[in-house]
Protein backbone atom coordinates (compact mmCIF):
# COMPACT_ATOMS: atom_id res chain seq x y z
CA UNK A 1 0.30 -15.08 3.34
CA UNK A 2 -0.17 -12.25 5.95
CA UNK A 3 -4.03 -10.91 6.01
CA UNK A 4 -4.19 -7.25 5.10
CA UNK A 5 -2.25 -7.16 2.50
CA UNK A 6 -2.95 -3.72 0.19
CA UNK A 7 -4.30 -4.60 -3.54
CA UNK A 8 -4.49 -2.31 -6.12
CA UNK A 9 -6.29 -2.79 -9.57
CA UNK A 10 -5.22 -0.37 -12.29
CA UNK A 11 -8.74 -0.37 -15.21
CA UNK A 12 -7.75 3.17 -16.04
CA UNK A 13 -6.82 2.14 -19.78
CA UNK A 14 -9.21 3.46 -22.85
CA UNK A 15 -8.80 -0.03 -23.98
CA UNK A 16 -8.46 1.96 -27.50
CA UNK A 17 -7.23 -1.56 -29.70
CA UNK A 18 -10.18 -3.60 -27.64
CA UNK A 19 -12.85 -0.95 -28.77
CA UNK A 20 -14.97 -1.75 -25.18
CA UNK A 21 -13.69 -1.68 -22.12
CA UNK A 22 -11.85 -4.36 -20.54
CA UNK A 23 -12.66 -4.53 -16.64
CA UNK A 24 -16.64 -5.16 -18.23
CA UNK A 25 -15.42 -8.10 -20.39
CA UNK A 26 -17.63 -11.14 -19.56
CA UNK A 27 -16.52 -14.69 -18.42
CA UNK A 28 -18.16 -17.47 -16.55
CA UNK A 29 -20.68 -14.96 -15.55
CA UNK A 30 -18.98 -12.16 -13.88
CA UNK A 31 -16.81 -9.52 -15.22
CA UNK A 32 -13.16 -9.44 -15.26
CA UNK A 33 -13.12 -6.32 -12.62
CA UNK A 34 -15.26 -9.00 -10.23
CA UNK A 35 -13.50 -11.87 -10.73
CA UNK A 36 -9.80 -9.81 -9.81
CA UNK A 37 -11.48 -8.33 -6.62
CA UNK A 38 -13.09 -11.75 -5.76
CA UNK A 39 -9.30 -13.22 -6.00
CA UNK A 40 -7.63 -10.61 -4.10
CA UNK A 41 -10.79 -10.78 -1.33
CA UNK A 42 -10.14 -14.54 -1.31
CA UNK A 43 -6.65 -14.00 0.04
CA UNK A 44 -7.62 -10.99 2.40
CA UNK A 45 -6.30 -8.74 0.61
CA UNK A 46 -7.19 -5.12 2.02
CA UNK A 47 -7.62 -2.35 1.14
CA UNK A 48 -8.50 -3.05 -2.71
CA UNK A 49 -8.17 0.00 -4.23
CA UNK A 50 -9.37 0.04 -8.10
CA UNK A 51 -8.27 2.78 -10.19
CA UNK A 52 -10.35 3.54 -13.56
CA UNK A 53 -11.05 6.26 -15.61
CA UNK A 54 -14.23 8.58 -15.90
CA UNK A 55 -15.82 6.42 -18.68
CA UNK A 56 -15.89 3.05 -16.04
CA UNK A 57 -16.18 5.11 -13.05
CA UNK A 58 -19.81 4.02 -12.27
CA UNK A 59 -19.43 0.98 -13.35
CA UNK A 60 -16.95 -0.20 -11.71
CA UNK A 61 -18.46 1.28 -8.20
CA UNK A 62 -21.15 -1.05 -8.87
CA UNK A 63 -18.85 -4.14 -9.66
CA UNK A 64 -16.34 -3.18 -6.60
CA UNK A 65 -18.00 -5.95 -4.06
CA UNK A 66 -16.65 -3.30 -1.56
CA UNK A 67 -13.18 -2.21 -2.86
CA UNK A 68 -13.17 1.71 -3.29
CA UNK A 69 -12.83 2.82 -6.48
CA UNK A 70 -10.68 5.44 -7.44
CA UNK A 71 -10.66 7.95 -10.62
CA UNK A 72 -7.52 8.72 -12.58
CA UNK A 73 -8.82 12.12 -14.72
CA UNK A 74 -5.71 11.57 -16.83
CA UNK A 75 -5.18 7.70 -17.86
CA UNK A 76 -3.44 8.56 -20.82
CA UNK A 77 -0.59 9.89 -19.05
CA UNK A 78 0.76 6.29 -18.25
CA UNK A 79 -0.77 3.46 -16.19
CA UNK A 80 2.77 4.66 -13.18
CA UNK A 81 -0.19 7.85 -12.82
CA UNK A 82 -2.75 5.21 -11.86
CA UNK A 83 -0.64 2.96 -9.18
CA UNK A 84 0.45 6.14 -7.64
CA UNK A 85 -3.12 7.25 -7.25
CA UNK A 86 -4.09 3.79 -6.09
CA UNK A 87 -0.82 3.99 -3.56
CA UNK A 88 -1.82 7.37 -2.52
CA UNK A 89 -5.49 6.20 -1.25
CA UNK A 90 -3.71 3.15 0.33
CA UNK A 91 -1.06 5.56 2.09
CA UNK A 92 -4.30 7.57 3.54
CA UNK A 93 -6.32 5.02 4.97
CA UNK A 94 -3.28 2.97 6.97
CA UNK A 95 -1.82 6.21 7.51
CA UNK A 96 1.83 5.40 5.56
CA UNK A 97 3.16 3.50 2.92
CA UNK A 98 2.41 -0.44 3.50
CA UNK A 99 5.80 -2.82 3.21
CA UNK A 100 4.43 -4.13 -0.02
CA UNK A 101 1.12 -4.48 -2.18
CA UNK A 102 -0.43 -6.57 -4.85
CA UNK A 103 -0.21 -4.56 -8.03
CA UNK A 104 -3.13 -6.47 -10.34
CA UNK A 105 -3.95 -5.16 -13.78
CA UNK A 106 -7.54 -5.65 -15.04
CA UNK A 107 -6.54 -6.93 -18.50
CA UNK A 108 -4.31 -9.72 -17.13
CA UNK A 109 -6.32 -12.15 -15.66
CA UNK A 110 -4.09 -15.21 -16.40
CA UNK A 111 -3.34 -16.07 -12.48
CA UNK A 112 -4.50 -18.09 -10.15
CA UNK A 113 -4.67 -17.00 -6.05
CA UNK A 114 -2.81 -19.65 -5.17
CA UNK A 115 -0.04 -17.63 -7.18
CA UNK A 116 -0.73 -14.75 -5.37
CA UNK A 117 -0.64 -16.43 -1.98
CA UNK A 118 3.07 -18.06 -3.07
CA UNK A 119 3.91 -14.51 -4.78
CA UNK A 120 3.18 -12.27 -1.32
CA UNK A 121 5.79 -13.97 0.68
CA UNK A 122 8.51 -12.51 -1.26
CA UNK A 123 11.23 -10.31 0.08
CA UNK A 124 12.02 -7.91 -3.01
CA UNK A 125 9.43 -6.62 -5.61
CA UNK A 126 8.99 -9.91 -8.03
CA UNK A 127 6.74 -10.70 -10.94
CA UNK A 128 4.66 -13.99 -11.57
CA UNK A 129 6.84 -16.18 -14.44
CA UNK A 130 5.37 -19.29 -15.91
CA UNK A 131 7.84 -21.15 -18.33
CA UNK A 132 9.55 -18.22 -19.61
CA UNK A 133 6.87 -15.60 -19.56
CA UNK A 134 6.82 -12.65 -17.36
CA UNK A 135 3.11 -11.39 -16.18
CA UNK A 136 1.33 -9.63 -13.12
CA UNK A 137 0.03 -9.54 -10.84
CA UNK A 138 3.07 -8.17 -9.36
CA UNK A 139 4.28 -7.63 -5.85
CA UNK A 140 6.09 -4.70 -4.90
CA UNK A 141 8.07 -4.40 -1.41
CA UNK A 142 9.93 -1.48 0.12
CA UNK A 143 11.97 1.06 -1.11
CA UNK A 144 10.30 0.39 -4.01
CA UNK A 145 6.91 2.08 -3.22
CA UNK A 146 8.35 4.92 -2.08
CA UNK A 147 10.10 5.11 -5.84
CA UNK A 148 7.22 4.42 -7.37
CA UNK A 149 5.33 7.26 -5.82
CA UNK A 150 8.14 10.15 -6.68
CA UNK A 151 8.35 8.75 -9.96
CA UNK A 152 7.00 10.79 -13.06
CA UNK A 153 3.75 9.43 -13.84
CA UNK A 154 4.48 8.69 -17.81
CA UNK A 155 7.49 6.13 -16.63
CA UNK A 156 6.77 3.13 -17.01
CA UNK A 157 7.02 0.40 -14.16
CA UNK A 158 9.26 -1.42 -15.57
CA UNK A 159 11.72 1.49 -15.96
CA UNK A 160 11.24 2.30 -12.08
CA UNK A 161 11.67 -1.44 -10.46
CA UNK A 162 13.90 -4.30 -11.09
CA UNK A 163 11.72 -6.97 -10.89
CA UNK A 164 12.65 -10.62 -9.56
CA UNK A 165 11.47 -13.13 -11.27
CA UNK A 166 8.84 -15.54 -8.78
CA UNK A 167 8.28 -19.09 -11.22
CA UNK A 168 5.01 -20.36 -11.07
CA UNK A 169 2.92 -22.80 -12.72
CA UNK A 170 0.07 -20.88 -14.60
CA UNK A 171 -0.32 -21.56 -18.27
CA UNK A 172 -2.07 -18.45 -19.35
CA UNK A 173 -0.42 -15.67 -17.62
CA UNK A 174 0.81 -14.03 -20.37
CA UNK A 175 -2.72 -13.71 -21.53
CA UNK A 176 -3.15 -9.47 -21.94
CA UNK A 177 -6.31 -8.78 -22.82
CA UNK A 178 -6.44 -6.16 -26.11
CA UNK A 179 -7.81 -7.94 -29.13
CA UNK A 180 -11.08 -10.07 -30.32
CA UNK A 181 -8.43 -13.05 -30.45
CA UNK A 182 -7.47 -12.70 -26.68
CA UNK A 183 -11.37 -12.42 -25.86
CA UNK A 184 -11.71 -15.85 -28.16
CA UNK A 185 -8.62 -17.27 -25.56
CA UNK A 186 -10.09 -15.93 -22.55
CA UNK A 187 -13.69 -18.00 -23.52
CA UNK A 188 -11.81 -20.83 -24.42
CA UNK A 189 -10.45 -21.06 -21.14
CA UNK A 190 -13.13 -19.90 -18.95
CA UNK A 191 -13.26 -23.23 -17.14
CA UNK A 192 -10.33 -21.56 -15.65
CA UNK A 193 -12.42 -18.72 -14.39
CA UNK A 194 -14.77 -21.31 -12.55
CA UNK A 195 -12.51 -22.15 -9.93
């Protein structure tokens, strides 16, 4: 995997069917916000961007570990709003649009960075898929960024970018963090989260 290769972290979400919010959830003693920037900071990623809304704001400039933390003022108007910010602050600091990025949501911590590392050395924009299941983080190359930041902000992702499929072996990557009974999956698995 090449070093220097742009992350962003989208915690914008109200995190409404939760009723807390997610990037603060608990595991294995850290936070799920720390334990996605210690991934992508185990692979080099950089620049980590993490985008979150005016409720985690300070929080999450205090769990950032050094990625800069970004606010999206408007989170409900689709999570597209939020990468584009991210891909905006990315686009500043290297002074243009990077070939491709790491697109890691806070509430989908199912992945491993040995994933990641097998997931950056793709050609096209491709999703993680373990036995079926589609699941981030995704990686998104080329043309596609510059799509993604003309596109209307309510789209969603999905809708933008045809994703290839990248097959990996990671049993709980369709874990999505939005209920009590994901929280009781995510602690029953937080060996996982040890690593």
């Amino acid at each position: 995997m090449a070093s220097n290769l742009p992350a962003i972290i989208i915690a914008a979400g109200l995190s409404k069917r939760l009723g807390r919010h997610k990037a603060f959830v608990e595991i294995a003693g850290k936070t799920l916000l720390q334990h996605t920037i210690s991934k992508l900071q185990s692979l080099n990623c950089n620049p980590i961007v993490v985008v979150t809304n005016q409720d985690c704001f300070f929080q999450a400039t205090v769990d950032s570990n050094g990625a800069k933390v970004l606010l999206n003022l408007n989170p409900d108007a689709g999570r597209t709003g939020s990468i584009q910010i991210g891909l905006s602050a990315i686009l500043d600091e290297i002074g243009r649009l990077p070939r491709k990025i790491i697109l890691a949501p806070v509430d989908r911590p199912g992945w491993s960075a040995q994933s990641i590392v097998k997931l950056a050395d793709v050609e096209s924009s491709s999703c993680l898929s373990s036995k079926g299941v589609n699941g981030h983080p995704v990686c998104l190359v080329g043309d596609d960024l510059h799509k993604l930041l003309l596109a209307e902000k309510q789209t969603p992702l999905r809708d933008i970018i045809s994703f290839q499929k990248f097959e990996v072996e990671e049993p709980l990557l369709g874990l999505n963090i939005d209920t009590e009974d994901d929280l009781v999956i995510l602690n029953n698995n937080a060996n996982f989260f040890e690593q």
